[in-house]
N, C-alpha and C. Protein backbone atom coordinates (compact mmCIF):
# COMPACT_ATOMS: atom_id res chain seq x y z
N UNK A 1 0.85 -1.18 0.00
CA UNK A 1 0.00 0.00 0.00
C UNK A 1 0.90 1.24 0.00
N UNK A 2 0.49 2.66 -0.55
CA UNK A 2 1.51 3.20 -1.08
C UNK A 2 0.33 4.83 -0.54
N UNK A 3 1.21 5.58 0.17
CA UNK A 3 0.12 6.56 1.34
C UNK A 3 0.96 8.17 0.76
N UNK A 4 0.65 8.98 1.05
CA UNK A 4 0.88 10.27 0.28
C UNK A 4 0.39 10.93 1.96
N UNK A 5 0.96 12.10 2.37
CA UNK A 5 0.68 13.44 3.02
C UNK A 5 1.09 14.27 2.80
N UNK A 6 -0.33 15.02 3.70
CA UNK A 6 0.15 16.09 2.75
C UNK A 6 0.18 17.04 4.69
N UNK A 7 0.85 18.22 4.57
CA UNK A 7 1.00 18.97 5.99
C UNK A 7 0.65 20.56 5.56
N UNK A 8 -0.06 21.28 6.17
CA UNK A 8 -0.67 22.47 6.64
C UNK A 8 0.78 22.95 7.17
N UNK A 9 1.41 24.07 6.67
CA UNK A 9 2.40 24.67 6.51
C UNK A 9 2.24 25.75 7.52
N UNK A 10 1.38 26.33 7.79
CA UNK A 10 0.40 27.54 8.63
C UNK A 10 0.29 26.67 10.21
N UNK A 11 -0.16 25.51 9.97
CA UNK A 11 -0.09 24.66 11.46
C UNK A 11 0.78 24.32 12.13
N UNK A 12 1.97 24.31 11.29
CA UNK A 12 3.55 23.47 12.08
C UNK A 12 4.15 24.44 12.30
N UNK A 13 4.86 23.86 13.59
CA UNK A 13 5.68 24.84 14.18
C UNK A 13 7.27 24.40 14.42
N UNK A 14 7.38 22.98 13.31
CA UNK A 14 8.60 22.76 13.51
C UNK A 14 8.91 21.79 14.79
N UNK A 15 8.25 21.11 15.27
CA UNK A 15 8.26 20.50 16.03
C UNK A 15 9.49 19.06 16.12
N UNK A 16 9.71 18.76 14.64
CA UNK A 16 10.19 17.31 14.25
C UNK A 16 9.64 16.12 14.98
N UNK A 17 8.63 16.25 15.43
CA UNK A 17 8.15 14.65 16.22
C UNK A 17 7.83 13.73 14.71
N UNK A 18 7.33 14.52 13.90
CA UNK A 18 6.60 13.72 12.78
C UNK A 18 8.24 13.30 12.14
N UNK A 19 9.32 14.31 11.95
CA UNK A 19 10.74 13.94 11.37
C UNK A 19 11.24 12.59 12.26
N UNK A 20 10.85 12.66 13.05
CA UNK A 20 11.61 11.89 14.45
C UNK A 20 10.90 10.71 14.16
N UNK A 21 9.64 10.41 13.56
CA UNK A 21 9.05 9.05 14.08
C UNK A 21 8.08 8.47 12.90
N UNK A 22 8.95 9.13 11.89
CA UNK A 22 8.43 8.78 10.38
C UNK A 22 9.40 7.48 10.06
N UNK A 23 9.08 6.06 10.28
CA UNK A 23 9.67 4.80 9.49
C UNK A 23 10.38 4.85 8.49
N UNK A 24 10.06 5.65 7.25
CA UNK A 24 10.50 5.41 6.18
C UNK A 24 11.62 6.96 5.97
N UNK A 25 11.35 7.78 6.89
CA UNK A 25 12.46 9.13 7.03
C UNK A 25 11.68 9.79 5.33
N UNK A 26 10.49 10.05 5.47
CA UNK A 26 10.15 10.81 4.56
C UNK A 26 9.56 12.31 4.59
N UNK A 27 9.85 12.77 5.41
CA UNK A 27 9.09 13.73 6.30
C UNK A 27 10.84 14.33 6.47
N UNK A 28 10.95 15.73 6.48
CA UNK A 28 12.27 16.88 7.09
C UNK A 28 11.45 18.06 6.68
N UNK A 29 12.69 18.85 7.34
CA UNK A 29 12.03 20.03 7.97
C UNK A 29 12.55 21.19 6.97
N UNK A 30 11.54 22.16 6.33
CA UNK A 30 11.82 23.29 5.09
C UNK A 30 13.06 23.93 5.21
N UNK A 31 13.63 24.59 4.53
CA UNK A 31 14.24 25.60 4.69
C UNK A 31 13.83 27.03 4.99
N UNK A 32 12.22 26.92 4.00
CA UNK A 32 11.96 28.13 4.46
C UNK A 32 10.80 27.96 5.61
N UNK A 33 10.37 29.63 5.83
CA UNK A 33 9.42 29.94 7.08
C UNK A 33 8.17 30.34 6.89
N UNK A 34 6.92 29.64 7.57
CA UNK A 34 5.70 30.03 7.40
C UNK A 34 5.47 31.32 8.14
N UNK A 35 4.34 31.39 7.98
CA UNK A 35 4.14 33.09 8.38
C UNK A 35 3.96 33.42 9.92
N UNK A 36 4.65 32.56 10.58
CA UNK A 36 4.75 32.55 11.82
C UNK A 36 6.18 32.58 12.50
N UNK A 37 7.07 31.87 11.50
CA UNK A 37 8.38 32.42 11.82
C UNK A 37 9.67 30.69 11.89
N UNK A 38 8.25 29.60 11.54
CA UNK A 38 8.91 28.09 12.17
C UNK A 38 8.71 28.01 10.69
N UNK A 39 10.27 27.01 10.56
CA UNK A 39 10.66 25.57 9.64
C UNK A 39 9.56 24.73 9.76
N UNK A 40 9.16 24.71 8.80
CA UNK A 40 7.92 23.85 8.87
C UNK A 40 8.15 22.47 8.34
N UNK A 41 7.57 21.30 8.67
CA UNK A 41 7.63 19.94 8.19
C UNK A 41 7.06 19.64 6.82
N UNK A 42 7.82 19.11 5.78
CA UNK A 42 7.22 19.26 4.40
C UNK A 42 7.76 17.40 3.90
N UNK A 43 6.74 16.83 2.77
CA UNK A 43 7.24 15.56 2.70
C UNK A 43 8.06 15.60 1.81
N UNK A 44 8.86 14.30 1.43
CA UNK A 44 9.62 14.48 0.50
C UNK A 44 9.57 13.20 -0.47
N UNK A 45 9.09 14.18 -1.20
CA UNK A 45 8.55 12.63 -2.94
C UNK A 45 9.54 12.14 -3.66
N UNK A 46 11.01 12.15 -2.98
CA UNK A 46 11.74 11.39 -3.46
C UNK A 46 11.63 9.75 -2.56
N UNK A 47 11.06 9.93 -1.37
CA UNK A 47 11.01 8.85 -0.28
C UNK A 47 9.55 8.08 -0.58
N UNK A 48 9.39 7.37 -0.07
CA UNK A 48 8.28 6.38 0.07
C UNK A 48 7.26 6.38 1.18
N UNK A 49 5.89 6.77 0.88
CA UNK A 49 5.23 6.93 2.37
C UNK A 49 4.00 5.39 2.54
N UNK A 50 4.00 4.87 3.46
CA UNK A 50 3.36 3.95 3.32
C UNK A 50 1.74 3.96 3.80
N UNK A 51 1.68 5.39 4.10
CA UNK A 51 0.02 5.29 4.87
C UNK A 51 0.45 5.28 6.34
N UNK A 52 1.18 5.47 6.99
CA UNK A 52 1.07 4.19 8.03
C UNK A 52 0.09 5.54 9.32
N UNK A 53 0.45 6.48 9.12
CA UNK A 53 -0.34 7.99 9.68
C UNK A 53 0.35 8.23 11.46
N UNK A 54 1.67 7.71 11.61
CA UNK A 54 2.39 7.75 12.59
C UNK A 54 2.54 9.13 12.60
N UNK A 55 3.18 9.68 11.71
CA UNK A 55 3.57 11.10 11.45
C UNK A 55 2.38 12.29 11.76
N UNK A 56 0.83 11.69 11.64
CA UNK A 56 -0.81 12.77 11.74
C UNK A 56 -0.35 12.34 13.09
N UNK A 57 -0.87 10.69 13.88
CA UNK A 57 -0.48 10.26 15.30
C UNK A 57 0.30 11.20 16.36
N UNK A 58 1.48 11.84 15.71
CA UNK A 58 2.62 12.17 16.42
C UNK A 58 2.34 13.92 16.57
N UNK A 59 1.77 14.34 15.33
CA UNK A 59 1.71 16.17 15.07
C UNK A 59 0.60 16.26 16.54
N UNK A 60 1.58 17.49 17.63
CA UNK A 60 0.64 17.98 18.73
C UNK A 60 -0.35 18.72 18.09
N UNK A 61 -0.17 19.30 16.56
CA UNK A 61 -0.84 20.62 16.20
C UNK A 61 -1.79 20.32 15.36
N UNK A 62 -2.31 18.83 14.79
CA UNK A 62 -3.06 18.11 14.06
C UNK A 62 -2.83 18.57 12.19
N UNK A 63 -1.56 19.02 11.79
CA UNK A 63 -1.33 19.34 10.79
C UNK A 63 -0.97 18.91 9.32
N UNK A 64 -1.23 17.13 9.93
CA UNK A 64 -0.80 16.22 8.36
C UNK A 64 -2.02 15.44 8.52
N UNK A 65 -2.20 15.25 7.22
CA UNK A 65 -2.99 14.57 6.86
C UNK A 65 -2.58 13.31 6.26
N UNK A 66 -2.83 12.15 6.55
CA UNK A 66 -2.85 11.08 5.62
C UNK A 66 -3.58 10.53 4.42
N UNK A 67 -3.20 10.25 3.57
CA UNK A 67 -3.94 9.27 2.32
C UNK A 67 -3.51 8.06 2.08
N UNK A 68 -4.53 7.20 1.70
CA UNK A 68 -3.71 6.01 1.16
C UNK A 68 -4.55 5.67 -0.11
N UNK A 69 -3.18 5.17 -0.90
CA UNK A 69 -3.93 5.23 -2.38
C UNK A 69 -3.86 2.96 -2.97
């Protein structure tokens, strides 16, 4: 099964729990800054996401969403 998220850029504050406890290390943190002033958590479509929604599980700020396709 093969899962896609997507993260609310405006919601994260940079936290890395979702960087920290993503299985497949698909999930790091932007370079740039949302309009609040935090590195925000963005996925990365070179990696593989499996659905598994550890990363929604983990966000204190409820800011990813999972899909599974």
């Amino acid at each position: 099964m093969k899962g896609k998220i997507l993260i609310d850029k405006q919601f994260c504050k940079g936290c890395r729990y979702c960087v920290e406890f993503c299985p497949k290390g698909a999930i790091r943190l932007s370079t740039a800054l949302n309009s609040k002033g935090y590195s925000f958590a963005e996925f990365d479509e070179k990696k593989s996401c499996t659905g598994c929604a550890t990363c929604a599980l983990m966000c204190p700020e409820t800011a990813i969403e999972v899909y599974r396709e």
